[in-house]
C-alpha atoms as a PDB file:
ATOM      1  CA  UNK A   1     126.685 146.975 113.285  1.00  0.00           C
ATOM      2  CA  UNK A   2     128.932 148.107 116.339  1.00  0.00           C
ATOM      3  CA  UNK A   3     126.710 150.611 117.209  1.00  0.00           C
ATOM      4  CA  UNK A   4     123.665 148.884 117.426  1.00  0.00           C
ATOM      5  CA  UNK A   5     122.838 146.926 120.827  1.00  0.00           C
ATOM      6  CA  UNK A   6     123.495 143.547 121.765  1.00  0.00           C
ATOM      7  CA  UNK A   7     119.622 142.476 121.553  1.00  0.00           C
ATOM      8  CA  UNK A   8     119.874 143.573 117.790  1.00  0.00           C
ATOM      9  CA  UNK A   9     122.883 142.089 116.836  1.00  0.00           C
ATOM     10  CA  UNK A  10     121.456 138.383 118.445  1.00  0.00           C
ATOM     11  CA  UNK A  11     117.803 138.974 116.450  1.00  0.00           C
ATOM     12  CA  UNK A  12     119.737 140.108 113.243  1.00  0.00           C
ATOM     13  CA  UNK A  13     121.137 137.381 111.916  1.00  0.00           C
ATOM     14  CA  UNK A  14     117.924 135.384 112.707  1.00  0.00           C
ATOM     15  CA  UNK A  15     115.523 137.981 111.085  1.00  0.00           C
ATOM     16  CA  UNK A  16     117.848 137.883 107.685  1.00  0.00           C
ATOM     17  CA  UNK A  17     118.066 134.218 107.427  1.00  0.00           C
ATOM     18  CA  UNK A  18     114.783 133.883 107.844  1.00  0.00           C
ATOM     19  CA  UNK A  19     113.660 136.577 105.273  1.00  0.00           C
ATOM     20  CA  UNK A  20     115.929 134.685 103.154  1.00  0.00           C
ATOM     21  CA  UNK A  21     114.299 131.334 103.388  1.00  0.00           C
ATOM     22  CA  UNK A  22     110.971 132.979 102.806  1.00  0.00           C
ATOM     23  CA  UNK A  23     112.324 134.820  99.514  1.00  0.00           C
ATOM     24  CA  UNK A  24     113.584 131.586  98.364  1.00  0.00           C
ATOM     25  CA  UNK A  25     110.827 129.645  98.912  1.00  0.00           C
ATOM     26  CA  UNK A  26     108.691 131.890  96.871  1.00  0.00           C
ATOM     27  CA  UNK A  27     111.184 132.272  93.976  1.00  0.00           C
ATOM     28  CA  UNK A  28     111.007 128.975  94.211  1.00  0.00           C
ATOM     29  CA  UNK A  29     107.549 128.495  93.864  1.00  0.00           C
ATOM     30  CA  UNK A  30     106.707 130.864  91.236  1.00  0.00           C
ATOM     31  CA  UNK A  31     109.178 129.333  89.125  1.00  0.00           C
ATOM     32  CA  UNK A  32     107.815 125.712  89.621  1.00  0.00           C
ATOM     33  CA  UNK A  33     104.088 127.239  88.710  1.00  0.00           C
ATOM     34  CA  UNK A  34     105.590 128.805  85.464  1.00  0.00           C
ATOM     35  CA  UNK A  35     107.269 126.010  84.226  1.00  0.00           C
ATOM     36  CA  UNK A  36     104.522 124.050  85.215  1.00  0.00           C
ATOM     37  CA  UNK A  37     102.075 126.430  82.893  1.00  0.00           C
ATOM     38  CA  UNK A  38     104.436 126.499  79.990  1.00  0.00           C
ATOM     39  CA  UNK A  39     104.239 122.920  79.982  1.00  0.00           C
ATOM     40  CA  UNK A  40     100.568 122.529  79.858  1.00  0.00           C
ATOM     41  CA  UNK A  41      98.464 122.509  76.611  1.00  0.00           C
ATOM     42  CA  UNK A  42      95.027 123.960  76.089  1.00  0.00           C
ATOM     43  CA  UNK A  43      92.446 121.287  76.057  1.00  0.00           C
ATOM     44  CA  UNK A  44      90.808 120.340  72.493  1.00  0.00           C
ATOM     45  CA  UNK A  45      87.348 122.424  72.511  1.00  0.00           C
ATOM     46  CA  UNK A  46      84.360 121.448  71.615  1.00  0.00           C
ATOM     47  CA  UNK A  47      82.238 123.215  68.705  1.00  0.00           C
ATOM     48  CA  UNK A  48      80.502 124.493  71.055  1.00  0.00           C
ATOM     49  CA  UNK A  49      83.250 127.132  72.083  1.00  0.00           C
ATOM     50  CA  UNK A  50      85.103 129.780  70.152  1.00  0.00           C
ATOM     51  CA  UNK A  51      88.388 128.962  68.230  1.00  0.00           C
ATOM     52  CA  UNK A  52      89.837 132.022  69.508  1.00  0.00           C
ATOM     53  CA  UNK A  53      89.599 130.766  72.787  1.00  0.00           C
ATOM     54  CA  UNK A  54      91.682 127.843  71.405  1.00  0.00           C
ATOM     55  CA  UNK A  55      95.377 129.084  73.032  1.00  0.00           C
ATOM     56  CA  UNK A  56      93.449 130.667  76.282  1.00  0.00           C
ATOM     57  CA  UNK A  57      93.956 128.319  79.279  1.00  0.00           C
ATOM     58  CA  UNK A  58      92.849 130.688  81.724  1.00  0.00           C
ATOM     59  CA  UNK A  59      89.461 130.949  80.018  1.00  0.00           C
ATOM     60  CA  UNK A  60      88.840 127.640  78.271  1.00  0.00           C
ATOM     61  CA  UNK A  61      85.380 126.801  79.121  1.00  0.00           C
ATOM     62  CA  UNK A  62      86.254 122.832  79.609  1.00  0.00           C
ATOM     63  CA  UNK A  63      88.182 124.403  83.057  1.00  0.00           C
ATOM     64  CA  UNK A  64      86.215 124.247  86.179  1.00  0.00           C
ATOM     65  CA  UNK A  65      85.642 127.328  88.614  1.00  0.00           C
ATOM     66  CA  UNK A  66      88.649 125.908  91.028  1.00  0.00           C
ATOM     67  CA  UNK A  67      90.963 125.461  88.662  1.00  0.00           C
ATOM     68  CA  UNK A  68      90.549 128.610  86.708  1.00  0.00           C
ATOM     69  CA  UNK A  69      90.632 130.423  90.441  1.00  0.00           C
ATOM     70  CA  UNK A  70      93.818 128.461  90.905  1.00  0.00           C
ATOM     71  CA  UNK A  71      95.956 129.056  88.104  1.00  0.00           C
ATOM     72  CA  UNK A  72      94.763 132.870  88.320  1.00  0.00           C
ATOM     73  CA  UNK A  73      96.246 133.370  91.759  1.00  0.00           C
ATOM     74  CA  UNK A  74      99.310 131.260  91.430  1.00  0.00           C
ATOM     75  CA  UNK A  75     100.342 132.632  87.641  1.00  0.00           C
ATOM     76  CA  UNK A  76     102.496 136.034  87.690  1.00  0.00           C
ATOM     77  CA  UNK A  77     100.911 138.722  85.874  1.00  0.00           C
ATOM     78  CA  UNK A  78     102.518 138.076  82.174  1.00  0.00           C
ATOM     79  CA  UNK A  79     101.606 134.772  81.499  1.00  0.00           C
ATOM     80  CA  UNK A  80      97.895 136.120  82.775  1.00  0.00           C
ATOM     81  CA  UNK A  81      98.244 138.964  79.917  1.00  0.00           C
ATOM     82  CA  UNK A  82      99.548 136.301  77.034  1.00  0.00           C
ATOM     83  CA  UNK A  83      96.595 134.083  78.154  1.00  0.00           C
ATOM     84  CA  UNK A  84      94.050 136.921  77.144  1.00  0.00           C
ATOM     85  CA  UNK A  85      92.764 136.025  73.351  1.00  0.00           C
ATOM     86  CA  UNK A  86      94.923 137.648  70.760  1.00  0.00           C
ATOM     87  CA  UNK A  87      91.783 139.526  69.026  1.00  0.00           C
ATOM     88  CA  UNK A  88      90.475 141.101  72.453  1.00  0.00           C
ATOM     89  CA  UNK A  89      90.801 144.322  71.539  1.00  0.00           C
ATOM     90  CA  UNK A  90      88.186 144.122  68.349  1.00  0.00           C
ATOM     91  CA  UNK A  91      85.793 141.640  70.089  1.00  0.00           C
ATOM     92  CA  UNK A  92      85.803 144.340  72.639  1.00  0.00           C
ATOM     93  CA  UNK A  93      85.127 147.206  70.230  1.00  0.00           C
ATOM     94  CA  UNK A  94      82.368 144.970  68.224  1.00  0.00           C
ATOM     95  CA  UNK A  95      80.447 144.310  71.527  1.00  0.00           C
ATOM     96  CA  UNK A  96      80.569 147.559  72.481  1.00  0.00           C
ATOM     97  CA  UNK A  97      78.965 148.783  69.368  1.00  0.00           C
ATOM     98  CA  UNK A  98      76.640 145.721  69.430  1.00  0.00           C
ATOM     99  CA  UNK A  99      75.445 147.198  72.753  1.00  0.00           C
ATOM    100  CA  UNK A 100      75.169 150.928  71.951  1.00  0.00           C
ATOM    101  CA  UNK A 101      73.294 149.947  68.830  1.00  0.00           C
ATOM    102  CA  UNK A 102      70.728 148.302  71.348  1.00  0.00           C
ATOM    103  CA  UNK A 103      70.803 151.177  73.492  1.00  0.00           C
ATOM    104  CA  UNK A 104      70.059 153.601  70.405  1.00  0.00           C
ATOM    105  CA  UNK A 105      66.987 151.605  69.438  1.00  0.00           C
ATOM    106  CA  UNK A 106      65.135 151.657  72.982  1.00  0.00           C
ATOM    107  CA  UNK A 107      65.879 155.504  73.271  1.00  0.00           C
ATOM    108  CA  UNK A 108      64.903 156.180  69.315  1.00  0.00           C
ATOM    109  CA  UNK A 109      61.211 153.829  69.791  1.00  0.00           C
ATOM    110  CA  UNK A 110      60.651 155.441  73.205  1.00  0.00           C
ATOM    111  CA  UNK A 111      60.772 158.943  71.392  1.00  0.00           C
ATOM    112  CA  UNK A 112      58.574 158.010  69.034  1.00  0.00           C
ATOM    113  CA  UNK A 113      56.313 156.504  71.763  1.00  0.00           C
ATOM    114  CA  UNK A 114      56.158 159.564  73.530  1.00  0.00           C
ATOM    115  CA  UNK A 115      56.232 161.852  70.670  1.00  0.00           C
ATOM    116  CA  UNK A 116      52.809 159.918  68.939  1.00  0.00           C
ATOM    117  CA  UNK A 117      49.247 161.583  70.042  1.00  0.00           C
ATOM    118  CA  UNK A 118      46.297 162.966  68.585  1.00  0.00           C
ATOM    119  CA  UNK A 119      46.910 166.579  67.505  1.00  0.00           C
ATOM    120  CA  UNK A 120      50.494 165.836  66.599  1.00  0.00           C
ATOM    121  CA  UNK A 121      52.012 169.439  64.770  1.00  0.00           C
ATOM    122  CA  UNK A 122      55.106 169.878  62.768  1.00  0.00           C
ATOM    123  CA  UNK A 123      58.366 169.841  65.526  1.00  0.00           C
ATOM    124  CA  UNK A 124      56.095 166.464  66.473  1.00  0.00           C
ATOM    125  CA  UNK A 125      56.523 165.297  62.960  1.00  0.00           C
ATOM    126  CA  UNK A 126      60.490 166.595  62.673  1.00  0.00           C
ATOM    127  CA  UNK A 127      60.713 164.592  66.000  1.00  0.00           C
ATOM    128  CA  UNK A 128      59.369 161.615  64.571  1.00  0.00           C
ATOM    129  CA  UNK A 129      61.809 161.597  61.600  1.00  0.00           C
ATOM    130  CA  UNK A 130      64.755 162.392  63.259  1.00  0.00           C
ATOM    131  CA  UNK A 131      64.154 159.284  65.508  1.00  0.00           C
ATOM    132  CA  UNK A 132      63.225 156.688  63.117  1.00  0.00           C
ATOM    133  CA  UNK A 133      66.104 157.855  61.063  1.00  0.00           C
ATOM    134  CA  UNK A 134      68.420 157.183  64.140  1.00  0.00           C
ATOM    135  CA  UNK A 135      66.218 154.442  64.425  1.00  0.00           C
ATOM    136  CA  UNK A 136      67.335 152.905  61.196  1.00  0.00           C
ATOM    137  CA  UNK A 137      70.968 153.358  61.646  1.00  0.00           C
ATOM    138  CA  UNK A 138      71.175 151.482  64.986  1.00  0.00           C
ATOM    139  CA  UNK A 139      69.716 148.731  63.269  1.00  0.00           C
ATOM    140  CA  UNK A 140      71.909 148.540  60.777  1.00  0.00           C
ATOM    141  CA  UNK A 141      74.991 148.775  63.638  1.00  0.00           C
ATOM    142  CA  UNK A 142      73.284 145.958  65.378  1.00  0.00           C
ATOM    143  CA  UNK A 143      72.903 143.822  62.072  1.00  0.00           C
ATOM    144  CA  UNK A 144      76.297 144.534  60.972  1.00  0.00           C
ATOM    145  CA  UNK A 145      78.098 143.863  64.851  1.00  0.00           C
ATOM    146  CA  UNK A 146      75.908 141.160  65.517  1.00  0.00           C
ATOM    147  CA  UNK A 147      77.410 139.005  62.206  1.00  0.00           C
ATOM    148  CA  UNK A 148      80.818 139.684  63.358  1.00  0.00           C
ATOM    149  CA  UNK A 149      80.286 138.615  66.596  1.00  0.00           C
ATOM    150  CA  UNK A 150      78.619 135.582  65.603  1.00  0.00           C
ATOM    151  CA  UNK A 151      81.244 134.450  62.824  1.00  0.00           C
ATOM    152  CA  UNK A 152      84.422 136.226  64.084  1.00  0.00           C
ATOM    153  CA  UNK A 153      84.083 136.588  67.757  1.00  0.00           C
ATOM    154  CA  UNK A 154      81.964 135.272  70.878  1.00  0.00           C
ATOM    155  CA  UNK A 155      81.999 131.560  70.722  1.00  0.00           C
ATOM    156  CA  UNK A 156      82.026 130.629  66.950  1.00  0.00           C
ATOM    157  CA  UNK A 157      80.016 130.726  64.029  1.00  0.00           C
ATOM    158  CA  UNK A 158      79.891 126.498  65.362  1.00  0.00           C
ATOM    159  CA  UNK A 159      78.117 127.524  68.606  1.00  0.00           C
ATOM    160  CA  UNK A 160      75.388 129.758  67.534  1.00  0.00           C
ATOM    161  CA  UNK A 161      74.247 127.086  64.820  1.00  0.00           C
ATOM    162  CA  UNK A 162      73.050 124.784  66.988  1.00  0.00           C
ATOM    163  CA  UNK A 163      71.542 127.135  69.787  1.00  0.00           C
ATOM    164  CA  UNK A 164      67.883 127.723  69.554  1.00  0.00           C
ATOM    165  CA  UNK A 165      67.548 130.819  71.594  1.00  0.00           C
ATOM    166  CA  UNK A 166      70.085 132.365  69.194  1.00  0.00           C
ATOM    167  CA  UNK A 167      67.726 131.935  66.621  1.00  0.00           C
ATOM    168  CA  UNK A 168      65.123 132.885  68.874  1.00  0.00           C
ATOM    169  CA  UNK A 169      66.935 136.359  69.344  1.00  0.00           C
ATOM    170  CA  UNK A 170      67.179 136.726  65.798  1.00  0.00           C
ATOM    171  CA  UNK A 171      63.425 136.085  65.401  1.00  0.00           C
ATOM    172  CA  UNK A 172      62.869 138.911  67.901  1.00  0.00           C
ATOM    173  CA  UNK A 173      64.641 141.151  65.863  1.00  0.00           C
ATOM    174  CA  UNK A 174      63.279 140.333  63.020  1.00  0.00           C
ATOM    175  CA  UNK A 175      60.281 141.249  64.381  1.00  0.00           C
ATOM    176  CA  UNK A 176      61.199 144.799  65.931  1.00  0.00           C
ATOM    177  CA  UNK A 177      62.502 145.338  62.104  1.00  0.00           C
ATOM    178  CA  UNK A 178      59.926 144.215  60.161  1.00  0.00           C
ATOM    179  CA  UNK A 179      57.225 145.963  62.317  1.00  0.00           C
ATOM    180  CA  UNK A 180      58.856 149.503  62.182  1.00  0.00           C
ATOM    181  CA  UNK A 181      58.189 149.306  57.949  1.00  0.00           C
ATOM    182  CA  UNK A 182      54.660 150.577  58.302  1.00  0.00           C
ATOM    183  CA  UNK A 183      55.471 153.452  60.915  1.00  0.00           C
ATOM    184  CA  UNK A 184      58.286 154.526  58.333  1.00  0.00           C
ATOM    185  CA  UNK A 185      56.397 154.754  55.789  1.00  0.00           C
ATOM    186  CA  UNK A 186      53.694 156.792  57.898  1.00  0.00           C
ATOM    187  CA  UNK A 187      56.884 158.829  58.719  1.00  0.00           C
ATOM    188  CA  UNK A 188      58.591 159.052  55.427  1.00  0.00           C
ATOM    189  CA  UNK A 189      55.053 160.212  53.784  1.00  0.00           C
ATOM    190  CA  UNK A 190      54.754 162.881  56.048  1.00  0.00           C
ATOM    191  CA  UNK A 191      58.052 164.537  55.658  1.00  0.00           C
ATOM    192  CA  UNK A 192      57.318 164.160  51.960  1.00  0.00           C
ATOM    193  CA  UNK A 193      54.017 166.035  52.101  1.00  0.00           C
ATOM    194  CA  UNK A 194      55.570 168.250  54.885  1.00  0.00           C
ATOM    195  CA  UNK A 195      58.471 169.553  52.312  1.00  0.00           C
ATOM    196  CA  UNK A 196      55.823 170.305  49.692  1.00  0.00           C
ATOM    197  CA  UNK A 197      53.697 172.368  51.960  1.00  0.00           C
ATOM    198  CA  UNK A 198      56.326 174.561  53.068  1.00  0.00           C
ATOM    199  CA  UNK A 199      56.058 176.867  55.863  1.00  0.00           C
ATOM    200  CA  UNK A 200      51.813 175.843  56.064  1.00  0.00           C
ATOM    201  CA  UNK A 201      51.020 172.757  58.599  1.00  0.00           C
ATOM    202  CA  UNK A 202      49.897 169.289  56.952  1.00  0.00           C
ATOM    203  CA  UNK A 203      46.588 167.961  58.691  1.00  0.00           C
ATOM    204  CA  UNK A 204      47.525 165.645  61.905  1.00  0.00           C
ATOM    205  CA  UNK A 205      47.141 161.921  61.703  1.00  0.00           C
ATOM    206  CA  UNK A 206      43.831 160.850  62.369  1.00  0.00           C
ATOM    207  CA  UNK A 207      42.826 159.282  65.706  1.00  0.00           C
ATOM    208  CA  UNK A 208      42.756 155.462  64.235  1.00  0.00           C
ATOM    209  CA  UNK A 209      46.363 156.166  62.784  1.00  0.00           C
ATOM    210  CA  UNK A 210      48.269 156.536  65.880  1.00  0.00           C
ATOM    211  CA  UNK A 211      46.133 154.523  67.994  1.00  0.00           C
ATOM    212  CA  UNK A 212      47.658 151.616  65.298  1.00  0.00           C
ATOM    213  CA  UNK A 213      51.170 153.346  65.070  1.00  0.00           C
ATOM    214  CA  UNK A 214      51.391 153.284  68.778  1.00  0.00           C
ATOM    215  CA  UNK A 215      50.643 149.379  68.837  1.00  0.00           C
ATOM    216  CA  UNK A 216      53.152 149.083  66.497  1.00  0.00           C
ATOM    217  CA  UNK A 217      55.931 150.991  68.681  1.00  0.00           C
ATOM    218  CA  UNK A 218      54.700 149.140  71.585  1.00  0.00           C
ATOM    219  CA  UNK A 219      55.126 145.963  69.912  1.00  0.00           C
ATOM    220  CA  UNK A 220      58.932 146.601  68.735  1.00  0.00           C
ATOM    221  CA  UNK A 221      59.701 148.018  72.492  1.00  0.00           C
ATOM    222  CA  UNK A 222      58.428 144.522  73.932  1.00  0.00           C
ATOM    223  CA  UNK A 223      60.854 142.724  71.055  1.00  0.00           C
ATOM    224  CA  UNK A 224      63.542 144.905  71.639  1.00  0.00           C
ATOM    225  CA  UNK A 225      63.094 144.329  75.449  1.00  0.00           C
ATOM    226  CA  UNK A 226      63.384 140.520  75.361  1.00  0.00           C
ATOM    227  CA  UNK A 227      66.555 140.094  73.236  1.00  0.00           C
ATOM    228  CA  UNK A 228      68.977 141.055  76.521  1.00  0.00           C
ATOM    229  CA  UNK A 229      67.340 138.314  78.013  1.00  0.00           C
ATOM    230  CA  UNK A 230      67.735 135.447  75.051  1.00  0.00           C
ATOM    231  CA  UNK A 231      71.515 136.948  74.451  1.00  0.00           C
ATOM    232  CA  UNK A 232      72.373 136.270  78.274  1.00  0.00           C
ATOM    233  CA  UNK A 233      70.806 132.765  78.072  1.00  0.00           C
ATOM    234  CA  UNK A 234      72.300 131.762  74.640  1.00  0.00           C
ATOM    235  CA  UNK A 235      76.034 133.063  75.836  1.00  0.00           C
ATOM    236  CA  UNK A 236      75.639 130.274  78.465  1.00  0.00           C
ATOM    237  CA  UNK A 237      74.483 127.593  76.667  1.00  0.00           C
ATOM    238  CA  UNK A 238      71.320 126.986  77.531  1.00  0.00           C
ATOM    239  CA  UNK A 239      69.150 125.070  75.302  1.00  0.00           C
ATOM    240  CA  UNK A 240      72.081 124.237  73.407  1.00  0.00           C
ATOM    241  CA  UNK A 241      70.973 121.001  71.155  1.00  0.00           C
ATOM    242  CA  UNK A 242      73.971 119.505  68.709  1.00  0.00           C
ATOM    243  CA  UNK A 243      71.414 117.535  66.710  1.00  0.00           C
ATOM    244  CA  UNK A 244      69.859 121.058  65.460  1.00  0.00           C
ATOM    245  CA  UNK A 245      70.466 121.927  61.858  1.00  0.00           C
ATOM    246  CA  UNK A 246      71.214 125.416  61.301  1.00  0.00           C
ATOM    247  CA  UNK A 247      68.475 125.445  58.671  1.00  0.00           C
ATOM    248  CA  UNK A 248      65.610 124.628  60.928  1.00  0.00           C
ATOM    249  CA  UNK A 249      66.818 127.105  63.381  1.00  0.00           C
ATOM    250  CA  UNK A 250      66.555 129.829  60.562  1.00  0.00           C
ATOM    251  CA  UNK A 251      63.420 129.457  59.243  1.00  0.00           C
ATOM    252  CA  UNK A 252      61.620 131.599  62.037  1.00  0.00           C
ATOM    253  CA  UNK A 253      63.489 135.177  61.265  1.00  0.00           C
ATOM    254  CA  UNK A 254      62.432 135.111  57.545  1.00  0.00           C
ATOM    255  CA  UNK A 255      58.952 134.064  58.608  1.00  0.00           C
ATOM    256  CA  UNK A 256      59.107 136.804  61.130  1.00  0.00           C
END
């Protein structure tokens, strides 16, 4: 301090103290927001949301846009991380499965697609197998993630009930299944009388045969195209109708 100039040691001592009220003010203030958040309680959901979003403040869905943006930027970054839902982790994992299982379908029927013409030969048959076998086993991903997300994660089991498009979705997929039994058949017959041939070539399908198989593909693709749209709709609650029985809503998928 003795060797610094006079101009320094006169701006000093005001430069500290006020770095010190600054400091103190914001200790201050972060401890009044924490106490104030510890002293808050989530707000009762409706069925409409998930009961893992039950001890989430942050993310309750009865919060509006201003006050979720204000408790994010005055909360420190712990009690942001206990907000987060205690099964994130798996409801991550699920949805990401969900997805790829989507993913694997539109690749697997545009093979197919692609793969069916007149004059078809035998790596145009192997082709066709391998992909409606991969074909089957993304169903039964999306089938399997798409219960768990509907009874364990996402918004509740209570949601999805009463939420037409979900059922609507489901009828979709119902659909894309249920139209893919006559191509696997096709499929399945063909390997069948391809093994017992051996090395020799099995006649191609006949004209009429994949002009109808191709419908069929084109069909599922147009099925399997819509769903993103009804998920994205039915995650935000539109159409949502409280009065709606669960059994009305799932008559349409076994129909399908």
């Amino acid at each position: 301090e003795r060797s610094n100039t006079s101009c320094s040691n006169t701006r000093s001592p005001h430069k500290l103290t006020m770095r010190s009220i600054a400091l103190i003010a914001m200790a201050a203030f972060a401890v009044r927001e924490s106490e104030a958040f510890a002293t808050l309680k989530p707000p009762r959901l409706s069925p409409r949301h998930s009961r893992s979003q039950q001890p989430s403040l942050l993310f309750s869905p009865d919060l509006s846009v201003p006050e979720v943006a204000a408790a994010a930027t005055s909360l420190p970054a712990p009690l942001l991380a206990a907000s987060a839902a205690p099964n994130a982790l798996a409801s991550a994992v699920v949805a990401y499965l969900h997805y790829a299982g989507f993913l694997l379908s539109g690749v697997c029927l545009t093979a197919e697609r692609l793969t069916l013409k007149e004059g078809m030969g035998k790596a145009d048959d192997n082709v066709l197998s391998i992909a409606d076998s991969l074909y089957g086993v993304a169903g039964l991903v999306i089938v399997v993630t798409g219960y768990l997300r509907a009874t364990q994660f996402g918004k509740g089991w209570e949601f999805y009930a009463h939420e037409p498009i979900f059922w609507l979705k489901l009828t979709l997929l119902a659909v894309a299944g249920a139209a893919s039994f006559f191509p696997t058949a096709i499929i399945i017959q063909r390997a069948l009388r391809q093994r017992d041939a051996g090395e020799a070539s099995i006649p191609p399908m006949s004209p009429r045969l994949v002009a109808r198989m191709t419908s069929i593909v084109n069909a599922e693709l147009l099925a399997l195209a819509s769903i993103p749209l009804t998920a994205t709709t039915m995650s935000r609650g539109i159409g949502y109708a409280e009065w709606l029985p669960w059994q009305g809503g799932a008559l349409p998928p076994p129909a399908a």
